[in-house]
N, C-alpha and C. Protein backbone atom coordinates (compact mmCIF):
# COMPACT_ATOMS: atom_id res chain seq x y z
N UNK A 1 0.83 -1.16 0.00
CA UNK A 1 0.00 0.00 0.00
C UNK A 1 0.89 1.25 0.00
N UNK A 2 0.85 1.99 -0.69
CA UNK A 2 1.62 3.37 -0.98
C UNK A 2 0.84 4.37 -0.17
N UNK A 3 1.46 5.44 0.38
CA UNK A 3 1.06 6.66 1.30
C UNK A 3 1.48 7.82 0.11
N UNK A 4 0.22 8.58 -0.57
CA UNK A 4 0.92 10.23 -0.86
C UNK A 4 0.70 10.57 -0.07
N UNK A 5 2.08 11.54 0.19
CA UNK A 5 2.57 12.84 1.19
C UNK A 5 2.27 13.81 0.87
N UNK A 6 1.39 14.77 1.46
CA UNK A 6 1.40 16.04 0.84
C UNK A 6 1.92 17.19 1.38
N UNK A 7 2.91 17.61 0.80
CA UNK A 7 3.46 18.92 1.34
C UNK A 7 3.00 20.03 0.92
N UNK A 8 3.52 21.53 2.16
CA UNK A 8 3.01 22.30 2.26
C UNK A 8 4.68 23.45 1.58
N UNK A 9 4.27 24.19 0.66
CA UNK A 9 5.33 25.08 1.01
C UNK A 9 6.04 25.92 2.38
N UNK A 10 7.11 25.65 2.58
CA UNK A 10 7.49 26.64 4.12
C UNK A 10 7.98 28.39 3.18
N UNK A 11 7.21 28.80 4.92
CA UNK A 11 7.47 29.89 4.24
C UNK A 11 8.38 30.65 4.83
N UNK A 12 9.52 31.19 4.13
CA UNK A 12 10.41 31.84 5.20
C UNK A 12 9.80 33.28 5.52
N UNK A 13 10.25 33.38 6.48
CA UNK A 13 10.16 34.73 7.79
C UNK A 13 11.16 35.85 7.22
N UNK A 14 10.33 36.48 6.87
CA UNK A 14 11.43 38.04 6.55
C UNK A 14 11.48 38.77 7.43
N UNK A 15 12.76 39.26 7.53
CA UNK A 15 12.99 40.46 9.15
C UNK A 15 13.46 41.61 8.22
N UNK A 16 12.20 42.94 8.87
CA UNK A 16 12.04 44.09 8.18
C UNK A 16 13.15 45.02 8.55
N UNK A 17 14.00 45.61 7.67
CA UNK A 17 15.29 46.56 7.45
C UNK A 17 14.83 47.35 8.52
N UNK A 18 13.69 47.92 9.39
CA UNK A 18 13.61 48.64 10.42
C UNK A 18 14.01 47.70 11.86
N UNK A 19 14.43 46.47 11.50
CA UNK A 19 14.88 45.46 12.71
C UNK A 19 15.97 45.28 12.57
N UNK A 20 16.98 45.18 11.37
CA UNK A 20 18.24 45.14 11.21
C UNK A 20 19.01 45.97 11.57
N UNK A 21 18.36 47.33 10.92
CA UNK A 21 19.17 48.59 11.34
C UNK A 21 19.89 48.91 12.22
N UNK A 22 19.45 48.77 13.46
CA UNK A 22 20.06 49.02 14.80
C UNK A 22 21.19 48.08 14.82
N UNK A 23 20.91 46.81 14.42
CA UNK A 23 22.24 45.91 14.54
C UNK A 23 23.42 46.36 13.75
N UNK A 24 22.78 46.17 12.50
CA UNK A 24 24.11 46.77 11.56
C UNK A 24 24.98 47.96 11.99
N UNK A 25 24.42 49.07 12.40
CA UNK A 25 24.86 50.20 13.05
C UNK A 25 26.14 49.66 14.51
N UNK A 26 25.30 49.24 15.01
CA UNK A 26 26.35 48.83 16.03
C UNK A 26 27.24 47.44 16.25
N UNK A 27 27.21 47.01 14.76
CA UNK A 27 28.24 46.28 14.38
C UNK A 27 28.94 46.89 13.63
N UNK A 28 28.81 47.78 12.96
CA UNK A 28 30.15 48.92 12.36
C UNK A 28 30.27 49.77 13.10
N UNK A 29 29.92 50.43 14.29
CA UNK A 29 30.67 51.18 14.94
C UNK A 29 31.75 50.20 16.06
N UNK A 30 30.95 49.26 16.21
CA UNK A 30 32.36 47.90 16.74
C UNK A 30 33.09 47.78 16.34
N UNK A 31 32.92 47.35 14.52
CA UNK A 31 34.50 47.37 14.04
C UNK A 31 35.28 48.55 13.55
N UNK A 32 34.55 49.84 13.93
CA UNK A 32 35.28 50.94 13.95
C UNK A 32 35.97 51.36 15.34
N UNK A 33 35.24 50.76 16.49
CA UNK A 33 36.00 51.23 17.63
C UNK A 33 37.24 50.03 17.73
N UNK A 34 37.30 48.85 17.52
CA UNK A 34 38.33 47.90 17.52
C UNK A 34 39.27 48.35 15.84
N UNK A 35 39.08 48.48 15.31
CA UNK A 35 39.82 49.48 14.64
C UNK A 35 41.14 50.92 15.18
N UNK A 36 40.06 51.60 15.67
CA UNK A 36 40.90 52.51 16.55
C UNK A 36 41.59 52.24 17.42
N UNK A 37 41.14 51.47 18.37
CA UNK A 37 42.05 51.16 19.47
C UNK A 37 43.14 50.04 19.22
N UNK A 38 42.19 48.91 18.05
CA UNK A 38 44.00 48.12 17.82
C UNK A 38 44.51 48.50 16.68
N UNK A 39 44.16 49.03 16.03
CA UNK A 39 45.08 49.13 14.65
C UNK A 39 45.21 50.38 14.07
N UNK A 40 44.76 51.87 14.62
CA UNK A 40 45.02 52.94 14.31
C UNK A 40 46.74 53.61 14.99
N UNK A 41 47.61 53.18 14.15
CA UNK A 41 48.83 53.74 14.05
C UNK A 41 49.94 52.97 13.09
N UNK A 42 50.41 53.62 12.93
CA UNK A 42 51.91 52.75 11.76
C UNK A 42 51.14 52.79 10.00
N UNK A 43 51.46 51.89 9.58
CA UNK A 43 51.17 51.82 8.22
C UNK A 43 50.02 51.82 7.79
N UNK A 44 49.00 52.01 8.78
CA UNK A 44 47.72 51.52 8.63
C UNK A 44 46.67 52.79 9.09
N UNK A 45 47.50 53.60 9.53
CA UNK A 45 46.92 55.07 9.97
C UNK A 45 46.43 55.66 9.17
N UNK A 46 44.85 55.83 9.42
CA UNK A 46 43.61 56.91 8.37
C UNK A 46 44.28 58.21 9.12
N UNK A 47 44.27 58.60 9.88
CA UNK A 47 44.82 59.88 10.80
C UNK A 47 46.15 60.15 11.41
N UNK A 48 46.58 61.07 10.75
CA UNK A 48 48.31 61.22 10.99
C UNK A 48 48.26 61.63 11.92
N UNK A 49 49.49 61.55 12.84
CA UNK A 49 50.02 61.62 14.34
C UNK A 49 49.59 60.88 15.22
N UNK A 50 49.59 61.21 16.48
CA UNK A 50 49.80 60.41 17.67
C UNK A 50 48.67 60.43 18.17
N UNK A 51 47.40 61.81 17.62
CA UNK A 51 46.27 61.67 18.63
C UNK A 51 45.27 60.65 19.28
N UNK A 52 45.05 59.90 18.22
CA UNK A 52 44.13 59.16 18.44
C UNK A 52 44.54 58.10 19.39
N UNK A 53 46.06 57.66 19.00
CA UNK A 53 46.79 56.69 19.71
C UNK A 53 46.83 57.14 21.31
N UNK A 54 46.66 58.65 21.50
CA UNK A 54 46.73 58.71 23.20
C UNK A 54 45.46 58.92 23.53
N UNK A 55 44.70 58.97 23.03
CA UNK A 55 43.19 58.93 23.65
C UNK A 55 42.82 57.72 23.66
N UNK A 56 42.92 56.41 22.44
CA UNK A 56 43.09 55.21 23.10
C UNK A 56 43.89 54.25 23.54
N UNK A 57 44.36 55.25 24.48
CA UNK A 57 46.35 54.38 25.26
C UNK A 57 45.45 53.13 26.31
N UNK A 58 44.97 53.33 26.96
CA UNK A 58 44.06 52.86 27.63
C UNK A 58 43.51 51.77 27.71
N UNK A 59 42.63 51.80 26.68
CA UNK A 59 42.05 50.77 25.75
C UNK A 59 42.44 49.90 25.51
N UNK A 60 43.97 50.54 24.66
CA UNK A 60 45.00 49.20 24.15
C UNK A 60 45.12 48.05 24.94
N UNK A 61 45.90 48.86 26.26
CA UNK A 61 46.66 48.20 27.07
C UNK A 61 45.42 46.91 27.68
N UNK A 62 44.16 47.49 28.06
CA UNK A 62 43.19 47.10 28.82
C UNK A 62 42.30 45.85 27.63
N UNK A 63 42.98 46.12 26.55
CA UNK A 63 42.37 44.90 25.75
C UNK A 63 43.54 43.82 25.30
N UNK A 64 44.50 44.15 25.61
CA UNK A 64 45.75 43.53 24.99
C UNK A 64 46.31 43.80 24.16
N UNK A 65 46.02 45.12 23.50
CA UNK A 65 46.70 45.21 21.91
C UNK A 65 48.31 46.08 22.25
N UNK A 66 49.28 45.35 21.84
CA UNK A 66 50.42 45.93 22.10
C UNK A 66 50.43 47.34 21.35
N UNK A 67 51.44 48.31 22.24
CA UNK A 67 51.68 49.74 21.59
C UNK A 67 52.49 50.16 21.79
N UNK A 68 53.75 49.62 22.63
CA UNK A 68 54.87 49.93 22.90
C UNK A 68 56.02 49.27 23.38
């Protein structure tokens, strides 16, 4: 004896760009603040001189990123 199965299409769940937003935002300002604090100086510097590097001296040290 044979069984037809009848399936149903699934339907996927869309999540509306007014729910993403907030995430996306504060996943690029994450990888802009880990940016600054580990990798803003030397060859890789958007901003010339030392400033940024002493406003996040701090940071560095307190996350592990070597600076001196």
């Amino acid at each position: 004896m044979s069984e037809t199965v009848l399936t149903r299409p699934v339907a996927i769940p869309t999540i509306p760009v007014r729910t993403l937003l907030p995430w996306g935002l504060f996943g690029a300002l994450l990888l802009l603040a880990i940016y600054f604090v580990g990798a803003e100086e030397g060859a890789t510097s958007l901003i010339p001189g030392m400033a940024v590097h002493e406003w996040v001296h701090d940071s560095r040290h307190l996350l592990g990123f070597p600076c001196h």
